[in-house]
N, C-alpha and C. Protein backbone atom coordinates (compact mmCIF):
# COMPACT_ATOMS: atom_id res chain seq x y z
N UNK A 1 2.31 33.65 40.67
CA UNK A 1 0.91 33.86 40.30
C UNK A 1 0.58 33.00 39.09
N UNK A 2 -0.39 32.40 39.37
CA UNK A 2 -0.94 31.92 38.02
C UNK A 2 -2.40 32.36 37.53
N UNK A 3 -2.61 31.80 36.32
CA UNK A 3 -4.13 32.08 35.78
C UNK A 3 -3.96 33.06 35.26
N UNK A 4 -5.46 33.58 34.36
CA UNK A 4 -5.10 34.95 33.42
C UNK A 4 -5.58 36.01 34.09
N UNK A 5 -4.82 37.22 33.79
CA UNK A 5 -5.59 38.24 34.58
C UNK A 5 -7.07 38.41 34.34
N UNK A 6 -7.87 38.11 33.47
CA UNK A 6 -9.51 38.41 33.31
C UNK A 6 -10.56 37.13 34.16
N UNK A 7 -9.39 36.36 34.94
CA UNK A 7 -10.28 35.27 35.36
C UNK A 7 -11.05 35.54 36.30
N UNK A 8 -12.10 35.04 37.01
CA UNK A 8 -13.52 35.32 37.11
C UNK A 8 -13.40 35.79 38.51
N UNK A 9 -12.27 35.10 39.25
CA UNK A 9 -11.77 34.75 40.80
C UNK A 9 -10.64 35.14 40.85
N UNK A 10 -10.04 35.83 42.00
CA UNK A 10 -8.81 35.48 42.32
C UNK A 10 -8.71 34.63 43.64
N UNK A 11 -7.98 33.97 43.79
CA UNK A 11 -7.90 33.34 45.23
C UNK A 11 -6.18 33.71 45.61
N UNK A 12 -6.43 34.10 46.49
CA UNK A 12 -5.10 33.95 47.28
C UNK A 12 -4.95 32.72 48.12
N UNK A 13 -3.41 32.05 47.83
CA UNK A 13 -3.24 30.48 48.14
C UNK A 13 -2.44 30.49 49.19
N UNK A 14 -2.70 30.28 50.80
CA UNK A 14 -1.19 30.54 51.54
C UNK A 14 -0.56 29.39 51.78
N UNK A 15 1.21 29.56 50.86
CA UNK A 15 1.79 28.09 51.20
C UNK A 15 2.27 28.31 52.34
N UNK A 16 1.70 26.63 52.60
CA UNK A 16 2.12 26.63 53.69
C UNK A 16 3.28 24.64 53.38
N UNK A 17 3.64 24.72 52.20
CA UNK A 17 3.96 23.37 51.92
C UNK A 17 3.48 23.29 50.08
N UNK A 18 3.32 23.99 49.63
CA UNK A 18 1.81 23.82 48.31
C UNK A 18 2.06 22.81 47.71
N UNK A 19 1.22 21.80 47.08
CA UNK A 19 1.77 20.90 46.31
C UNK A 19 1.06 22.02 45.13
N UNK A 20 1.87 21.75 43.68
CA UNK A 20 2.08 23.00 42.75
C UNK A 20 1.04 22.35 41.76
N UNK A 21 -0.03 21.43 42.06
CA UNK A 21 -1.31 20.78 41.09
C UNK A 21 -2.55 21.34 42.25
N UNK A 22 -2.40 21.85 43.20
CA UNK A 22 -3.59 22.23 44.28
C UNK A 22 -3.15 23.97 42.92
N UNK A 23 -2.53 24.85 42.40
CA UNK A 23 -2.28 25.83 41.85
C UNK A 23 -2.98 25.90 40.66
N UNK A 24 -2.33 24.35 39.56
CA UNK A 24 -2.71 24.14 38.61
C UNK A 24 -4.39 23.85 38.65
N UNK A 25 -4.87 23.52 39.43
CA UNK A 25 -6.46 23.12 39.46
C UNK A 25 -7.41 23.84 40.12
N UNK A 26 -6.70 25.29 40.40
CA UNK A 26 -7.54 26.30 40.51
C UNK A 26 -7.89 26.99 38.97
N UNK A 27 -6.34 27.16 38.99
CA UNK A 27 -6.18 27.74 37.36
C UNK A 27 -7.12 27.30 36.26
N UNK A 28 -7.13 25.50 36.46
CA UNK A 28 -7.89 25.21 34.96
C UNK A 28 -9.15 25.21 35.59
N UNK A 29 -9.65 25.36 36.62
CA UNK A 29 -11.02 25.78 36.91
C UNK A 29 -11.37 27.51 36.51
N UNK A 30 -10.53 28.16 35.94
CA UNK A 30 -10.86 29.79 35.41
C UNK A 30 -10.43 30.82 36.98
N UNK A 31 -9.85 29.98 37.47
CA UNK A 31 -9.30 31.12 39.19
C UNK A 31 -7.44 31.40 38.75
N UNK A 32 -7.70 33.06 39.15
CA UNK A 32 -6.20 33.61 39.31
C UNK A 32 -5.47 33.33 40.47
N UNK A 33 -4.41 32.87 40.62
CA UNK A 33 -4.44 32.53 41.76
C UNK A 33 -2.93 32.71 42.15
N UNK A 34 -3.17 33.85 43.29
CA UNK A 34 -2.21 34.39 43.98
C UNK A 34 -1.00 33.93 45.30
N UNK A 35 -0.22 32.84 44.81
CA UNK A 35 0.53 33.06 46.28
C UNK A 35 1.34 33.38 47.13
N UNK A 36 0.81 33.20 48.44
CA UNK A 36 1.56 33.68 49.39
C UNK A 36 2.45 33.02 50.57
N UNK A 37 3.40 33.56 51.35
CA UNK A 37 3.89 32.99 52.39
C UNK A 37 3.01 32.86 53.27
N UNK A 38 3.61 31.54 54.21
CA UNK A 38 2.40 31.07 55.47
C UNK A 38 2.58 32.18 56.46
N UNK A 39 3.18 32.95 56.38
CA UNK A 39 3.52 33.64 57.87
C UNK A 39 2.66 35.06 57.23
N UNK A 40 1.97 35.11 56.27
CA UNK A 40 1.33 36.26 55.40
C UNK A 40 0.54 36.81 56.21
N UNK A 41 0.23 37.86 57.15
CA UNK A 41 -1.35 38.70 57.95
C UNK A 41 -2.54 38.64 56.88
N UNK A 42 -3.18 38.13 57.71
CA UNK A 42 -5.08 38.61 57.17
C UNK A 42 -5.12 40.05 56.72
N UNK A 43 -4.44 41.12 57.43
CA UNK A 43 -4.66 42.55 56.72
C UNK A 43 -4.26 42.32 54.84
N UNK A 44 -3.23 41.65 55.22
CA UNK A 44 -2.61 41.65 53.93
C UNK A 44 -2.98 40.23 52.57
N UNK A 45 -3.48 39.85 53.12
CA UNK A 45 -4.09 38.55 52.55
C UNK A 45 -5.60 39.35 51.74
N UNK A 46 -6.18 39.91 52.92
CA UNK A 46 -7.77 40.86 52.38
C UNK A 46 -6.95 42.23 51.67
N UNK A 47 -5.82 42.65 51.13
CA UNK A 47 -5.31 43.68 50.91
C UNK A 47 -5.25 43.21 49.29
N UNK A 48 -5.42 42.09 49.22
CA UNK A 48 -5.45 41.35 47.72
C UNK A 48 -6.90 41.19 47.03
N UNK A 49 -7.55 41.94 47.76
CA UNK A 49 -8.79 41.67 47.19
C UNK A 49 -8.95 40.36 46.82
N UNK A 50 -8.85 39.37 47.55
CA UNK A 50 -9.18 37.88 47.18
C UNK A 50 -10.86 37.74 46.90
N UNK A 51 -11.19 36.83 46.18
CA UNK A 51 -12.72 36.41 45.85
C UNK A 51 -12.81 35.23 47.21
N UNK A 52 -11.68 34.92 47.28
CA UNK A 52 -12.12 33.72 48.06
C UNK A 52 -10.11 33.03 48.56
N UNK A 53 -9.96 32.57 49.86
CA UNK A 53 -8.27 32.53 50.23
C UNK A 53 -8.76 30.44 50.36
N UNK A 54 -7.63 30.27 50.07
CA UNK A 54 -7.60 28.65 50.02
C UNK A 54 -6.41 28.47 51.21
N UNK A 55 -5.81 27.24 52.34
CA UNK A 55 -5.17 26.93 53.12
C UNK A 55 -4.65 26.08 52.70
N UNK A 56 -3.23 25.94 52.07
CA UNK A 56 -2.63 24.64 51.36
C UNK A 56 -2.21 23.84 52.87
N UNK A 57 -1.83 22.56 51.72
CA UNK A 57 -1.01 21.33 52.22
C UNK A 57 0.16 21.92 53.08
N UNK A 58 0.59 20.89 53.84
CA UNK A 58 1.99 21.21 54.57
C UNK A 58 2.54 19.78 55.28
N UNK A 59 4.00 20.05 55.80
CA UNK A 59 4.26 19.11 56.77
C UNK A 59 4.70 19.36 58.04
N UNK A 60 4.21 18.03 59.00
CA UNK A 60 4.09 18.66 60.52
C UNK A 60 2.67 18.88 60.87
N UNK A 61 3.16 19.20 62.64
CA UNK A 61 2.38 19.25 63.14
C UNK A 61 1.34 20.87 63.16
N UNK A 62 0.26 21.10 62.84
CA UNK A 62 -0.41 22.34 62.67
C UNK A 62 -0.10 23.29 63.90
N UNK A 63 -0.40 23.16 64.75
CA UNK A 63 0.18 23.94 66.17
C UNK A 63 1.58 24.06 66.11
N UNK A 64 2.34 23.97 65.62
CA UNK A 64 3.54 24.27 65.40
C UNK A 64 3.72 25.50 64.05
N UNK A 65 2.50 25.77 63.54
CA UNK A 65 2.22 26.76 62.73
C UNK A 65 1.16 28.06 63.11
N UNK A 66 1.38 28.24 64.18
CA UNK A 66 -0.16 28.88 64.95
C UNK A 66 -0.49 29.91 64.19
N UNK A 67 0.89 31.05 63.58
CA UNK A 67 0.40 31.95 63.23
C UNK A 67 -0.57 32.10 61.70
N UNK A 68 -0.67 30.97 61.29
CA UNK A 68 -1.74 30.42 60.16
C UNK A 68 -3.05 30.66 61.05
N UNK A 69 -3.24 29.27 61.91
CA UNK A 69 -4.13 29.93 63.00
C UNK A 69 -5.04 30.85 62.82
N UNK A 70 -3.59 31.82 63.66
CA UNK A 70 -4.80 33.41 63.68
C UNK A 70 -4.98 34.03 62.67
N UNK A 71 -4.00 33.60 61.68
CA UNK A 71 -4.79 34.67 60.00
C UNK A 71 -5.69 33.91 59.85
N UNK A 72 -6.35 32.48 60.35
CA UNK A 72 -7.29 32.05 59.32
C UNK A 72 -8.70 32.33 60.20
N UNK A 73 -8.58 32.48 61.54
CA UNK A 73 -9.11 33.53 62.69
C UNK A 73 -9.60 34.63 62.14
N UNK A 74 -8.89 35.39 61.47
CA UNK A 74 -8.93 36.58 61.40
C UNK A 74 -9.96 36.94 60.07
N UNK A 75 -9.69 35.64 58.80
CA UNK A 75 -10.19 35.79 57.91
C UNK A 75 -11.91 35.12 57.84
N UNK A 76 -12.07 34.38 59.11
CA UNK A 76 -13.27 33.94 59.28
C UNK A 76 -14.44 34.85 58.82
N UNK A 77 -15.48 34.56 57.67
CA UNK A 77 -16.52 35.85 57.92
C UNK A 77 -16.48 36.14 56.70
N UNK A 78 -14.96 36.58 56.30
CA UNK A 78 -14.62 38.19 55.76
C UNK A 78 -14.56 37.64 54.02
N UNK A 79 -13.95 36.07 53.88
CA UNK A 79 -14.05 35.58 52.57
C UNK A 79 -14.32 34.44 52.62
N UNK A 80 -14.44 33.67 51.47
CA UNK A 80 -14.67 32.37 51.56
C UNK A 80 -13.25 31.42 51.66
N UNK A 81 -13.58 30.13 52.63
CA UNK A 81 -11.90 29.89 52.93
C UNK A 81 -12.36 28.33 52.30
N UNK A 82 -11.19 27.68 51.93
CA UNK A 82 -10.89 26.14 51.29
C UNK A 82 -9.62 25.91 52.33
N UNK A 83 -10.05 24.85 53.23
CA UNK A 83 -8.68 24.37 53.53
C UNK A 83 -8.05 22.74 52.77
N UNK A 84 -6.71 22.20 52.38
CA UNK A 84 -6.44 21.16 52.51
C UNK A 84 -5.35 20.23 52.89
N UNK A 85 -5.87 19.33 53.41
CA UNK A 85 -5.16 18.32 53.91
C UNK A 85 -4.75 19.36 55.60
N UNK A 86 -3.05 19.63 55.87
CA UNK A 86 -2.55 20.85 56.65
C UNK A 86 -3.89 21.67 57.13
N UNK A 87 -4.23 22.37 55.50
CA UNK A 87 -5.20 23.68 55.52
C UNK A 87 -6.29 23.35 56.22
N UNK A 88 -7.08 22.20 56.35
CA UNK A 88 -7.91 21.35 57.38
C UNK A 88 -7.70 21.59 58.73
N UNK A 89 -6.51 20.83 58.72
CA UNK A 89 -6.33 21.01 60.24
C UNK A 89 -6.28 22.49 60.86
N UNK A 90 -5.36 23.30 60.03
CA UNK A 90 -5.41 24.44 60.52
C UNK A 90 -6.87 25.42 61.13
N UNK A 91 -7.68 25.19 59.82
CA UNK A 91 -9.38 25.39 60.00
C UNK A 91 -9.54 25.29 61.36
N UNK A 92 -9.39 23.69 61.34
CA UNK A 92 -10.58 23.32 62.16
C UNK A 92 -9.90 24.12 63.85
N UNK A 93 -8.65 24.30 63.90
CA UNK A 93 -7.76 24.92 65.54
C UNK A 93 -8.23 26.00 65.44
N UNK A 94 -8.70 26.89 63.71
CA UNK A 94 -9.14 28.05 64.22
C UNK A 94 -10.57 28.35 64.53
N UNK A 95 -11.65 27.34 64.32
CA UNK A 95 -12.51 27.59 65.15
C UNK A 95 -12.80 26.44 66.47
N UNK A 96 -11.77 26.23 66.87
CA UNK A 96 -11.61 25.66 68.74
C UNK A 96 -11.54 24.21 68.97
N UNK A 97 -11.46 23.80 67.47
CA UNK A 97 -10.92 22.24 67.24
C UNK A 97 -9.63 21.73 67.77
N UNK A 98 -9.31 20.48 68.13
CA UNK A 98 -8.57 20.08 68.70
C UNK A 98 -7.15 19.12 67.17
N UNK A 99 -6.05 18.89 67.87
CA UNK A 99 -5.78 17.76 66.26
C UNK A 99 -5.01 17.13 67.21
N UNK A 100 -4.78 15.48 66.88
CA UNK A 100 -3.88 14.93 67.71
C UNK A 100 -2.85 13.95 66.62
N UNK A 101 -1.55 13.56 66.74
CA UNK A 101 -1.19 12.62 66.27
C UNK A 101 -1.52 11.51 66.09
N UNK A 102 -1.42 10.57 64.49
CA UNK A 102 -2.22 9.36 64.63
C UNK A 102 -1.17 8.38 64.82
N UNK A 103 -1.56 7.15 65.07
CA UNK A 103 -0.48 6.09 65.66
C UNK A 103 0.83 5.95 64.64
N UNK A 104 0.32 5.75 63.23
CA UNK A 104 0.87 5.24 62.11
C UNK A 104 0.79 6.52 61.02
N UNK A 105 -0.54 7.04 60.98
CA UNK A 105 -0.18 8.27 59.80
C UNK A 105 -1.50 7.94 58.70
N UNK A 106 -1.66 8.22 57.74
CA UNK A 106 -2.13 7.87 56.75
C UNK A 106 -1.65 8.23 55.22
N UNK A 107 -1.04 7.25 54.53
CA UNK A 107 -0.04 7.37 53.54
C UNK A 107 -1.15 6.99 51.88
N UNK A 108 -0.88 7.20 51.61
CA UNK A 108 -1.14 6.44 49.66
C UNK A 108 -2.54 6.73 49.11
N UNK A 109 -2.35 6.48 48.04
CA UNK A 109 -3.34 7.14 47.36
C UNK A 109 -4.65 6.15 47.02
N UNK A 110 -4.73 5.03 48.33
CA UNK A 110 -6.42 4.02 48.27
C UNK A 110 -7.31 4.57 49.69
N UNK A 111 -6.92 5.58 50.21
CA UNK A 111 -7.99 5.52 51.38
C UNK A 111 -9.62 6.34 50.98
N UNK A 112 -10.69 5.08 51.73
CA UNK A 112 -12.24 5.53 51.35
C UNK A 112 -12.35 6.53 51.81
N UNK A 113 -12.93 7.11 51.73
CA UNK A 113 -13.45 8.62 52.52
C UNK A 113 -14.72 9.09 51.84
N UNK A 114 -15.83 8.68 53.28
CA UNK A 114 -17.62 8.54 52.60
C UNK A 114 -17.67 10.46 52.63
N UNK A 115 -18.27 10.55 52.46
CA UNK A 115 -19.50 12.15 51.79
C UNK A 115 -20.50 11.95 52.88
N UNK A 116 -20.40 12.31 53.61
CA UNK A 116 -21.81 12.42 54.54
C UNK A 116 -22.89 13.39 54.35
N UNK A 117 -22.80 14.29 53.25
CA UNK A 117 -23.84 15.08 52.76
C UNK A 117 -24.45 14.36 51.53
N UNK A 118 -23.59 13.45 50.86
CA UNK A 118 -24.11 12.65 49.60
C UNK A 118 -24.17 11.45 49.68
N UNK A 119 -23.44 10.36 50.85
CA UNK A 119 -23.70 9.22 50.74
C UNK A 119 -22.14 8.42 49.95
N UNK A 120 -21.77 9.30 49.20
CA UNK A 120 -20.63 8.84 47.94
C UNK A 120 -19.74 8.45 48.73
N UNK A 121 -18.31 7.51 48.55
CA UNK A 121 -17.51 7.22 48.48
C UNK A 121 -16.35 7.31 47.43
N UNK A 122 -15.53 8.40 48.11
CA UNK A 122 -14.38 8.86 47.19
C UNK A 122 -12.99 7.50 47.68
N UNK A 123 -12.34 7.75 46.32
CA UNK A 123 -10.71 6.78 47.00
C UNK A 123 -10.08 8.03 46.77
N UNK A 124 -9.35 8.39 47.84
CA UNK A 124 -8.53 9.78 48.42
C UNK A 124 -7.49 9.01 48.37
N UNK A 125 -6.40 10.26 47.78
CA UNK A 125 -4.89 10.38 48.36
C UNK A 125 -4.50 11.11 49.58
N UNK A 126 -4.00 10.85 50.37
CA UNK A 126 -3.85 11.03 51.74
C UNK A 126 -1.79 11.04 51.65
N UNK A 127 -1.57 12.19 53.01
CA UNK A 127 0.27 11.87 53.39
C UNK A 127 0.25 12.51 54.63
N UNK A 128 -0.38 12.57 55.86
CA UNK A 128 0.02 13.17 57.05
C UNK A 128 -0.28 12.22 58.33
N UNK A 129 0.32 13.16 59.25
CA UNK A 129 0.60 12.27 60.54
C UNK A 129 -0.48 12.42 61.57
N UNK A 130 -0.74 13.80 61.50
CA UNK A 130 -1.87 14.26 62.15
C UNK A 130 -3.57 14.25 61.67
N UNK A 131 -4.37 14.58 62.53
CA UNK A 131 -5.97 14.04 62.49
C UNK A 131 -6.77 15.12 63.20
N UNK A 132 -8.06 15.69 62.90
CA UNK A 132 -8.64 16.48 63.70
C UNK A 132 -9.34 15.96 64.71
N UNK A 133 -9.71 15.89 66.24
CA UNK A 133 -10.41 15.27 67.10
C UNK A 133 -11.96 15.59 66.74
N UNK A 134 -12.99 14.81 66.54
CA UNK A 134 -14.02 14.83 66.14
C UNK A 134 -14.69 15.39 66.95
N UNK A 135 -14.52 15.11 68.35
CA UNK A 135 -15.25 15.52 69.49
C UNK A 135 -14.81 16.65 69.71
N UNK A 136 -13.99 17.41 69.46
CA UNK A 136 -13.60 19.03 69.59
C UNK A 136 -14.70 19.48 68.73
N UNK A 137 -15.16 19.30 67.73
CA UNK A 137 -15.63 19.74 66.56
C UNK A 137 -17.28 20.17 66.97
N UNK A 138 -17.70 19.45 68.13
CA UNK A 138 -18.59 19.57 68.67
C UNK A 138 -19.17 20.61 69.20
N UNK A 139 -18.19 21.52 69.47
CA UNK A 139 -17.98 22.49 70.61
C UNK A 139 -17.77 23.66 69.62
N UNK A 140 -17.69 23.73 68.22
CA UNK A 140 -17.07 24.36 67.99
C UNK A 140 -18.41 24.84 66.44
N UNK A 141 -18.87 25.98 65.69
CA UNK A 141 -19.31 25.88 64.61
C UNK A 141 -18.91 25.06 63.27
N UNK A 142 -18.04 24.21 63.25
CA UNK A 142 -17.90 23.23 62.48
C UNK A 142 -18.65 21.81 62.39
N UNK A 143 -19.21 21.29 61.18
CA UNK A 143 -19.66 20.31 61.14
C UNK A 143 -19.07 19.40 60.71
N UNK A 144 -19.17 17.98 60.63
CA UNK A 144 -18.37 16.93 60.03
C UNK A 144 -18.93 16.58 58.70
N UNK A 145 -18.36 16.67 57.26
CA UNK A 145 -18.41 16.58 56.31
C UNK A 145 -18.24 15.36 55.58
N UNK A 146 -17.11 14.81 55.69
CA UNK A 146 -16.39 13.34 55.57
C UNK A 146 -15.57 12.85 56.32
N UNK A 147 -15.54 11.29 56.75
CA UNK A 147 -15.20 10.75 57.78
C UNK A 147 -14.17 9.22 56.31
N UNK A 148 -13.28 8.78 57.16
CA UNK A 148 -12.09 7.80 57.08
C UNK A 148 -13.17 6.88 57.25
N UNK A 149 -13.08 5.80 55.88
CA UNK A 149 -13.87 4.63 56.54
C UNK A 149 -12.64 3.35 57.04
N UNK A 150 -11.87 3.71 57.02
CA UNK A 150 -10.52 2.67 57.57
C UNK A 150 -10.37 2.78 59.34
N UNK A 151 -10.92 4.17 59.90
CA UNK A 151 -10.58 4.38 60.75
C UNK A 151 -11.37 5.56 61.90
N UNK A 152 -12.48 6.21 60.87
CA UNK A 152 -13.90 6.68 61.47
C UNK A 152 -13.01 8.27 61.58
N UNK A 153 -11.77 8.31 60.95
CA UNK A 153 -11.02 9.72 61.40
C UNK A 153 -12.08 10.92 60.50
N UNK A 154 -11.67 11.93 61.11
CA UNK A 154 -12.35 13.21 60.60
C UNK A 154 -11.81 13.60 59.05
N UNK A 155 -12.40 13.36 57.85
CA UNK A 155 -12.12 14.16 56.20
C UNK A 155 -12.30 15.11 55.89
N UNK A 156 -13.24 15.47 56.17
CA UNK A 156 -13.19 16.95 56.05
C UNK A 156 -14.88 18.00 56.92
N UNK A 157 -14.54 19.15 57.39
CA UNK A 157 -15.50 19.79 57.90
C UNK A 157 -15.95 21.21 56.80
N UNK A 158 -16.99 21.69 57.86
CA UNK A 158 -17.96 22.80 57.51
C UNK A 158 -18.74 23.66 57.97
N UNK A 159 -18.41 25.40 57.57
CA UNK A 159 -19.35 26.31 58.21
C UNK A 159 -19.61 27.15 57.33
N UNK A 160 -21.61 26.45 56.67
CA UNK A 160 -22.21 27.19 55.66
C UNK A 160 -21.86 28.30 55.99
N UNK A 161 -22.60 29.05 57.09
CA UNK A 161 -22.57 30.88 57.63
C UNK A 161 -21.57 31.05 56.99
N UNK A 162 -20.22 30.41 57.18
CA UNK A 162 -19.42 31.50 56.90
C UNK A 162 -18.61 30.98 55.57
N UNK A 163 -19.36 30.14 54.66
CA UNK A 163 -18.29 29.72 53.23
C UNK A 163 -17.14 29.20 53.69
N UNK A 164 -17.23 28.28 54.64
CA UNK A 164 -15.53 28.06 54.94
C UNK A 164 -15.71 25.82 54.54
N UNK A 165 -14.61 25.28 54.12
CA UNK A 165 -14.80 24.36 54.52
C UNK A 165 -13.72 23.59 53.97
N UNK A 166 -13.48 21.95 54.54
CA UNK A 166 -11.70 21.73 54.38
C UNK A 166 -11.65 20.18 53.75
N UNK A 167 -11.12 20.01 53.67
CA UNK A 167 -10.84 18.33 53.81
C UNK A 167 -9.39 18.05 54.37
N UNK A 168 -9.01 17.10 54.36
CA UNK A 168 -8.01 16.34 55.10
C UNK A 168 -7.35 15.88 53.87
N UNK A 169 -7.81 14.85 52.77
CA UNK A 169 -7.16 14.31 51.64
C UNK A 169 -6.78 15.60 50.30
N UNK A 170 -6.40 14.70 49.39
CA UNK A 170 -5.61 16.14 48.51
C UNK A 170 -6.84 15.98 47.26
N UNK A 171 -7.98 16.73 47.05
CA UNK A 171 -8.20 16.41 45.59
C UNK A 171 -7.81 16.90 44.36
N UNK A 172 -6.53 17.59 44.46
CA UNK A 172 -5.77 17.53 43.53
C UNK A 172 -4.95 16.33 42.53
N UNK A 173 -4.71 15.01 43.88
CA UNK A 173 -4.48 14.08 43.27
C UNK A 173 -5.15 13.27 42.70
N UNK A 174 -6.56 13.37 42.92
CA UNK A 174 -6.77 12.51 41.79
C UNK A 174 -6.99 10.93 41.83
N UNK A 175 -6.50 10.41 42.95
CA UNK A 175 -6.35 8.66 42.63
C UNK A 175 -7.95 8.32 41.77
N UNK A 176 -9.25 8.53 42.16
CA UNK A 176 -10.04 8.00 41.64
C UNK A 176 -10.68 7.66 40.50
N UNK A 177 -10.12 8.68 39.28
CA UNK A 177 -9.11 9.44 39.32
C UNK A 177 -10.12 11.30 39.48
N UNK A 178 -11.61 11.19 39.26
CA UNK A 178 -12.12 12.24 39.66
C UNK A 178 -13.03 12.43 40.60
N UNK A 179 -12.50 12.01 41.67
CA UNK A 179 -13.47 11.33 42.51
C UNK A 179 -13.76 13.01 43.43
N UNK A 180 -12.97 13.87 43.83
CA UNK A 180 -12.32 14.69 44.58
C UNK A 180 -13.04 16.00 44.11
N UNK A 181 -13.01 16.13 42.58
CA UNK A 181 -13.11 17.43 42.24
C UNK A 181 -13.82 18.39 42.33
N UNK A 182 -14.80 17.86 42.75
CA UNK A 182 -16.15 18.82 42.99
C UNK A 182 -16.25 19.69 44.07
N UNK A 183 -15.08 19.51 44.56
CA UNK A 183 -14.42 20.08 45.78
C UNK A 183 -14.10 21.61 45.72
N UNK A 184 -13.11 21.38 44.30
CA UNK A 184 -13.01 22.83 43.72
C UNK A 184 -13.73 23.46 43.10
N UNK A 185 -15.02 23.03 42.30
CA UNK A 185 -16.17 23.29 42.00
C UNK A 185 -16.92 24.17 43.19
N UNK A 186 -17.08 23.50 44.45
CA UNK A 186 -17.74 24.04 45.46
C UNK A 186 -17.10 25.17 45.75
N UNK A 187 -15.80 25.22 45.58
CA UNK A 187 -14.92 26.81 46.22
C UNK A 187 -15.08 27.34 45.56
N UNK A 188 -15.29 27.46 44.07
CA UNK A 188 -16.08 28.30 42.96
C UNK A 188 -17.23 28.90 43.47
N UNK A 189 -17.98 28.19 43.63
CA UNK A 189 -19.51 28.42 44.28
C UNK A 189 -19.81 29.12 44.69
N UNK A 190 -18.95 28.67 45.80
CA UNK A 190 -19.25 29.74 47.65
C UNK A 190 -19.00 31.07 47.16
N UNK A 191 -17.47 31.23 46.21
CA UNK A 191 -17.29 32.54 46.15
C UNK A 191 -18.03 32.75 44.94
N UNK A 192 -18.44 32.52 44.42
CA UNK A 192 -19.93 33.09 43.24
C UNK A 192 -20.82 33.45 44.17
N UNK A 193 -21.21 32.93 45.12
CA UNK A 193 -22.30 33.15 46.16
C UNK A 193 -21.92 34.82 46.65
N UNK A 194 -20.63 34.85 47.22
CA UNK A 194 -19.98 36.07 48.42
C UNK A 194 -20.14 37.43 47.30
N UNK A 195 -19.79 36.80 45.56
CA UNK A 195 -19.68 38.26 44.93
C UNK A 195 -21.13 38.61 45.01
N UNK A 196 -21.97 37.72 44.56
CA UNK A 196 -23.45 38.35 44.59
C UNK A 196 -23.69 38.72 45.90
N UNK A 197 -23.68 38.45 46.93
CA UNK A 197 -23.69 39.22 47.95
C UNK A 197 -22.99 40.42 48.23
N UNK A 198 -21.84 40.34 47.63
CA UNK A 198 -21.37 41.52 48.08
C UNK A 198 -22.05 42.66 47.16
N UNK A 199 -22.12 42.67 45.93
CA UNK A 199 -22.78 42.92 45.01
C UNK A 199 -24.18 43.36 44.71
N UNK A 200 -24.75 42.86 45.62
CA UNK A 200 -26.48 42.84 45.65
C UNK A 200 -27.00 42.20 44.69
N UNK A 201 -26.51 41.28 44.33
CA UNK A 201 -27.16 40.31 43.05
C UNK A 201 -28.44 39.77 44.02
């Protein structure tokens, strides 16, 4: 566990791989932040009173992790979800997205990756093999958020209704070197949004 107990959020983090600066950069954003094993149930994930559950990094192929999957299935709705990089892919299979292997992968810390809600161009650090199929995404309440300009691949998606939303690159790392962060800013947000709702603010 990190962060102080009076912090504003807790998030529960499920590793599934964590890189241990996706931890640190909840923390110095004012979030407690709880983690857990990937094989963790949604009963028990919402048993933490989370403000809001984040989907870490990993390696491999996501369908080879299903039972993430259905907790993140399960948690649809109920909190606000952050997936990354892994946590992406996972998202997007749990609402009826497809992911396929890419030829080569995408490695290092120069790939563009435009903002299609802002226009911006981030330089992302990127390390996986796999990619979400765009055209699944279609079919599915997810929208496309940011797209690979090297390669038109899927960066990250989104479903206002339900506070959920992912990227593919790490903005924990940093290459730009703050090109990323507003990322975790936004998972702040959403769950500032869910307490006043829950709340009746």
């Amino acid at each position: 566990e990190a962060g102080g107990p009076n912090a504003r959020f807790h998030v529960a983090l499920v590793d599934c791989g964590v890189k241990h600066n996706i931890v640190r950069s909840l923390a110095a954003k004012g979030c407690r932040v709880t983690v857990v094993p990937w094989n963790t149930p949604a009963e028990e994930i919402l048993g933490l009173n989370p403000s809001g559950v984040c989907i870490s990094n990993g390696p491999g192929d996501p369908v080879d992790v299903w039972p993430v999957v259905e907790t993140a299935k399960a948690l649809r709705g109920k909190v606000p979800l952050f997936g990354i990089c892994l946590g992406h892919q996972i998202l997007s299979l749990a609402y009826g997205g497809r992911t396929y292997k890419l030829k080569f992968g995408h490695r290092g810390g120069n790939h563009p990756v435009k903002n299609l809600k802002t226009g911006k161009i981030e330089i992302t650090s990127q390390n996986h093999s796999y990619a979400v199929d765009a055209d699944s995404l279609g079919k599915t309440d997810l929208s496309v958020t940011h797209i690979n300009l090297l390669d038109q691949t899927v960066e990250g998606a989104e479903c206002e209704a339900e506070k959920v939303f992912s990227v593919q690159y790490h903005p924990e790392s940093a290459p730009g070197p703050q090109d990323s962060t507003y990322l975790f800013d936004r998972f702040l947000g959403w769950m500032e949004e869910a307490y006043a709702e829950k709340n009746g603010y």
